[in-house]
C-alpha atoms as a PDB file:
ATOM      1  CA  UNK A   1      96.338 -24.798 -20.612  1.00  0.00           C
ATOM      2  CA  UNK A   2      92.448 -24.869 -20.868  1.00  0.00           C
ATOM      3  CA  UNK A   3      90.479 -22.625 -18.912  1.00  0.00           C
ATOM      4  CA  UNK A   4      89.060 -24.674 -15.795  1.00  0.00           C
ATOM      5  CA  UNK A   5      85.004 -25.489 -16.368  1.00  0.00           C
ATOM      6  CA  UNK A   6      83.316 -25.012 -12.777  1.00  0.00           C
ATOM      7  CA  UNK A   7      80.648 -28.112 -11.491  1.00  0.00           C
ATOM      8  CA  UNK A   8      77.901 -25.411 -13.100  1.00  0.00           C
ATOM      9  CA  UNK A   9      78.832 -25.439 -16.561  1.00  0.00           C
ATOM     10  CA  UNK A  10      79.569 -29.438 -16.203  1.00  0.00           C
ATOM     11  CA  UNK A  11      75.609 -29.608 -14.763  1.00  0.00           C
ATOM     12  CA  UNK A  12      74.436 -27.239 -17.195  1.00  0.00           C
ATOM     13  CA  UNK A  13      75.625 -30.073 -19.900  1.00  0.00           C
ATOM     14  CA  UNK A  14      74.856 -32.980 -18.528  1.00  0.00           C
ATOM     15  CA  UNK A  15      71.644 -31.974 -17.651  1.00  0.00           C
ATOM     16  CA  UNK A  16      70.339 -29.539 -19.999  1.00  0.00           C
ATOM     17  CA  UNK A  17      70.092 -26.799 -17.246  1.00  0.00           C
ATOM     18  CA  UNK A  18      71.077 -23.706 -19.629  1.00  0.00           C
ATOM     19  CA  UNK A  19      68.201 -24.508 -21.973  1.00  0.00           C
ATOM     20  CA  UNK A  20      66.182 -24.940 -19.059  1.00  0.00           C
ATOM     21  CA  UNK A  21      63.557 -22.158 -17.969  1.00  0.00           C
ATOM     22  CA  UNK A  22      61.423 -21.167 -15.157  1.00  0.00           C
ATOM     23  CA  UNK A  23      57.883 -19.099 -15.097  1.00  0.00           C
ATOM     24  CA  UNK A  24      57.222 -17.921 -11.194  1.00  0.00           C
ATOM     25  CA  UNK A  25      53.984 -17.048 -10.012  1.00  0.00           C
ATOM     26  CA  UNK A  26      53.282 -15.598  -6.373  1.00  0.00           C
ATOM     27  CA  UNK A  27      50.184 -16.264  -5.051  1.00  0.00           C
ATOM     28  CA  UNK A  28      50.540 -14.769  -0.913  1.00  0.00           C
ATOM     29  CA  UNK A  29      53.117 -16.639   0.805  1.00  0.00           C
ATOM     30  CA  UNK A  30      53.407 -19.509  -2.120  1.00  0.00           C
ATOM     31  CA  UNK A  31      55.353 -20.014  -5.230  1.00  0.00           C
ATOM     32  CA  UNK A  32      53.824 -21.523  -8.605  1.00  0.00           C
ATOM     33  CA  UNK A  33      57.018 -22.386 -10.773  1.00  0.00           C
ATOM     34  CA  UNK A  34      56.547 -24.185 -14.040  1.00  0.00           C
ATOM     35  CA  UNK A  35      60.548 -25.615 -14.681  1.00  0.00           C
ATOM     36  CA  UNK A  36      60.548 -26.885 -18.626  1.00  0.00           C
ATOM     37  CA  UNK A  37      63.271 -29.048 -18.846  1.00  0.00           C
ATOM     38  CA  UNK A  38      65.055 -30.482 -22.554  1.00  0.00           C
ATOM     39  CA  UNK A  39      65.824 -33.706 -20.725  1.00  0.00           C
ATOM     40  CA  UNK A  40      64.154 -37.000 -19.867  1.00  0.00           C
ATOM     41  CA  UNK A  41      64.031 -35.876 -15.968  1.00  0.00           C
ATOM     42  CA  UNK A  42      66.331 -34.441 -13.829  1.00  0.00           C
ATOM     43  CA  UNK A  43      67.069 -35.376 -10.339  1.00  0.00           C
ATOM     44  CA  UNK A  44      65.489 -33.863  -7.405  1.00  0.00           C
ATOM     45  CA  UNK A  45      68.097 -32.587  -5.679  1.00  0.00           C
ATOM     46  CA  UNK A  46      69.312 -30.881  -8.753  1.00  0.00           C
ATOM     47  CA  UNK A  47      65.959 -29.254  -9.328  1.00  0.00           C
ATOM     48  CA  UNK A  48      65.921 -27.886  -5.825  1.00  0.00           C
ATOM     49  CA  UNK A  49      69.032 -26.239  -6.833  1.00  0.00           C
ATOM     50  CA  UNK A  50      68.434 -25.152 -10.571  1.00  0.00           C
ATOM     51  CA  UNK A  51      65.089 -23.492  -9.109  1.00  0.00           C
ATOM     52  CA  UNK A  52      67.188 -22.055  -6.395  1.00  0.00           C
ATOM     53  CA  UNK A  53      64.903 -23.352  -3.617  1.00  0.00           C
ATOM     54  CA  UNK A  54      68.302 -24.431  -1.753  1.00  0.00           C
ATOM     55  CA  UNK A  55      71.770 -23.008  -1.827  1.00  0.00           C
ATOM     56  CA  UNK A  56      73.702 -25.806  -2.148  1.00  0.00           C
ATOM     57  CA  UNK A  57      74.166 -29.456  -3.280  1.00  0.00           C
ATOM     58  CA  UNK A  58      74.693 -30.387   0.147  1.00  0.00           C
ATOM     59  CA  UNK A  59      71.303 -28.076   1.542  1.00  0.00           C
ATOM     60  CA  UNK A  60      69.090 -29.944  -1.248  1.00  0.00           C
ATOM     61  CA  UNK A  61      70.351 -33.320   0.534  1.00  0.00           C
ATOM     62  CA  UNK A  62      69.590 -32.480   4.043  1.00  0.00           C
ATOM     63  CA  UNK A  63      66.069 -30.951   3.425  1.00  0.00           C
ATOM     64  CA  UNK A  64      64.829 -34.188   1.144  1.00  0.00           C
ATOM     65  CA  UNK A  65      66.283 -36.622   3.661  1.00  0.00           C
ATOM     66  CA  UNK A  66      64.730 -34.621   6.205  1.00  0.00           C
ATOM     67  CA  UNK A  67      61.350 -35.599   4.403  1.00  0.00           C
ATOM     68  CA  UNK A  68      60.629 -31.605   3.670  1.00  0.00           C
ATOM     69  CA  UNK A  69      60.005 -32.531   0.118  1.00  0.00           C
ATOM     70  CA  UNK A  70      56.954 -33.766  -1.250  1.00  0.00           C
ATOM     71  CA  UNK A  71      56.760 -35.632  -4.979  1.00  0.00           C
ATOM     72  CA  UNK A  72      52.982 -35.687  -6.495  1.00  0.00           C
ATOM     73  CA  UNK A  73      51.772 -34.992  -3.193  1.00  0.00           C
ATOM     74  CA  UNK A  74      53.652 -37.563  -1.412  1.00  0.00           C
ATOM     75  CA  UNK A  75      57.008 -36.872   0.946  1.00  0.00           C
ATOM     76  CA  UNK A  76      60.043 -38.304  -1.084  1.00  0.00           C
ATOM     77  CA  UNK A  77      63.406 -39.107   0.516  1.00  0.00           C
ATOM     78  CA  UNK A  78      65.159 -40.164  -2.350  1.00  0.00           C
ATOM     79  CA  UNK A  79      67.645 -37.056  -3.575  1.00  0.00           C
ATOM     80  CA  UNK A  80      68.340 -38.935  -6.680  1.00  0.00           C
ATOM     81  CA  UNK A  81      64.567 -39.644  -7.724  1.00  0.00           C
ATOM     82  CA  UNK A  82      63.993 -38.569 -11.655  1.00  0.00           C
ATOM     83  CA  UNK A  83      61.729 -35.927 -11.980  1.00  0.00           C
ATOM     84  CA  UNK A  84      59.996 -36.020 -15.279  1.00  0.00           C
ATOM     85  CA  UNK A  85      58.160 -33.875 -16.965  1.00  0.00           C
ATOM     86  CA  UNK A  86      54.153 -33.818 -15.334  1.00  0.00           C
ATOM     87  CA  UNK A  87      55.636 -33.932 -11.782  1.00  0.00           C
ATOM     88  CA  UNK A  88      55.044 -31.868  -9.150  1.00  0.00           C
ATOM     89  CA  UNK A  89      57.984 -31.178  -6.238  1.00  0.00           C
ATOM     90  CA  UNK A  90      56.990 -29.077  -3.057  1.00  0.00           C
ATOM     91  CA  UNK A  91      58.606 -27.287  -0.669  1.00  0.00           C
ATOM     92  CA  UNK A  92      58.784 -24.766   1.528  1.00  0.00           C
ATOM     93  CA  UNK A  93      55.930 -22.899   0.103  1.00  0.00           C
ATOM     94  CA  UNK A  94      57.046 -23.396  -3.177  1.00  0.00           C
ATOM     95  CA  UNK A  95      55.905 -25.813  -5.815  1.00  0.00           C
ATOM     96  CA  UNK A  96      57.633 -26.714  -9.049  1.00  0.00           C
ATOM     97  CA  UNK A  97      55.325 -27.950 -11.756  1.00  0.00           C
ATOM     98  CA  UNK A  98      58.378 -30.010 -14.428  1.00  0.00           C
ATOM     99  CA  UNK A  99      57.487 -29.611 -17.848  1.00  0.00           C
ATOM    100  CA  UNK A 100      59.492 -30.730 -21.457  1.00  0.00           C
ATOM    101  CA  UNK A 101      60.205 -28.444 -23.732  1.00  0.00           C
ATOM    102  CA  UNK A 102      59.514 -31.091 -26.856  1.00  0.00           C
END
């Protein structure tokens, strides 16, 4: 019987997410994060959750259809917009600056 793979490991290679990486920098109450991704783009709600600004899946839903997330400086609704590398995603304080890793 082969070991069970968890959704994680399933993301990570779909996505790219283990050869992703993440630079933080605090300035005060905010969050400068450059995210270099090996992909064409990843989707927003997965961001939220690689960069471990939500929880959950389910969290990363709610706050982007609550319109707390901002794309390029504009609110975004969309969980499954593609977020490619030169984007910007905000929220909470945070911002995640997506960069490739070519």
């Amino acid at each position: 019987v082969a070991p069970s793979r968890g959704l994680g490991d399933v993301y990570k290679k779909q996505y790219g997410a283990a050869g992703a990486s993440a630079r933080r920098t605090v300035t005060g109450e905010k969050t400068m994060e450059t995210i270099t991704i090996e992909t064409e783009f990843i989707k927003l709600d997965a961001l939220l959750k690689f960069a471990a600004l939500t929880a959950t899946g389910g969290e990363a839903k709610q706050v982007i259809t609550d319109g707390m997330v901002a794309v390029n400086g504009e609110t975004c609704t969309m969980r499954g917009k593609k977020i490619r590398p030169g984007d910007t995603v905000t929220f909470a304080g945070h911002t995640l600056q997506v960069q490739s890793a070519q």
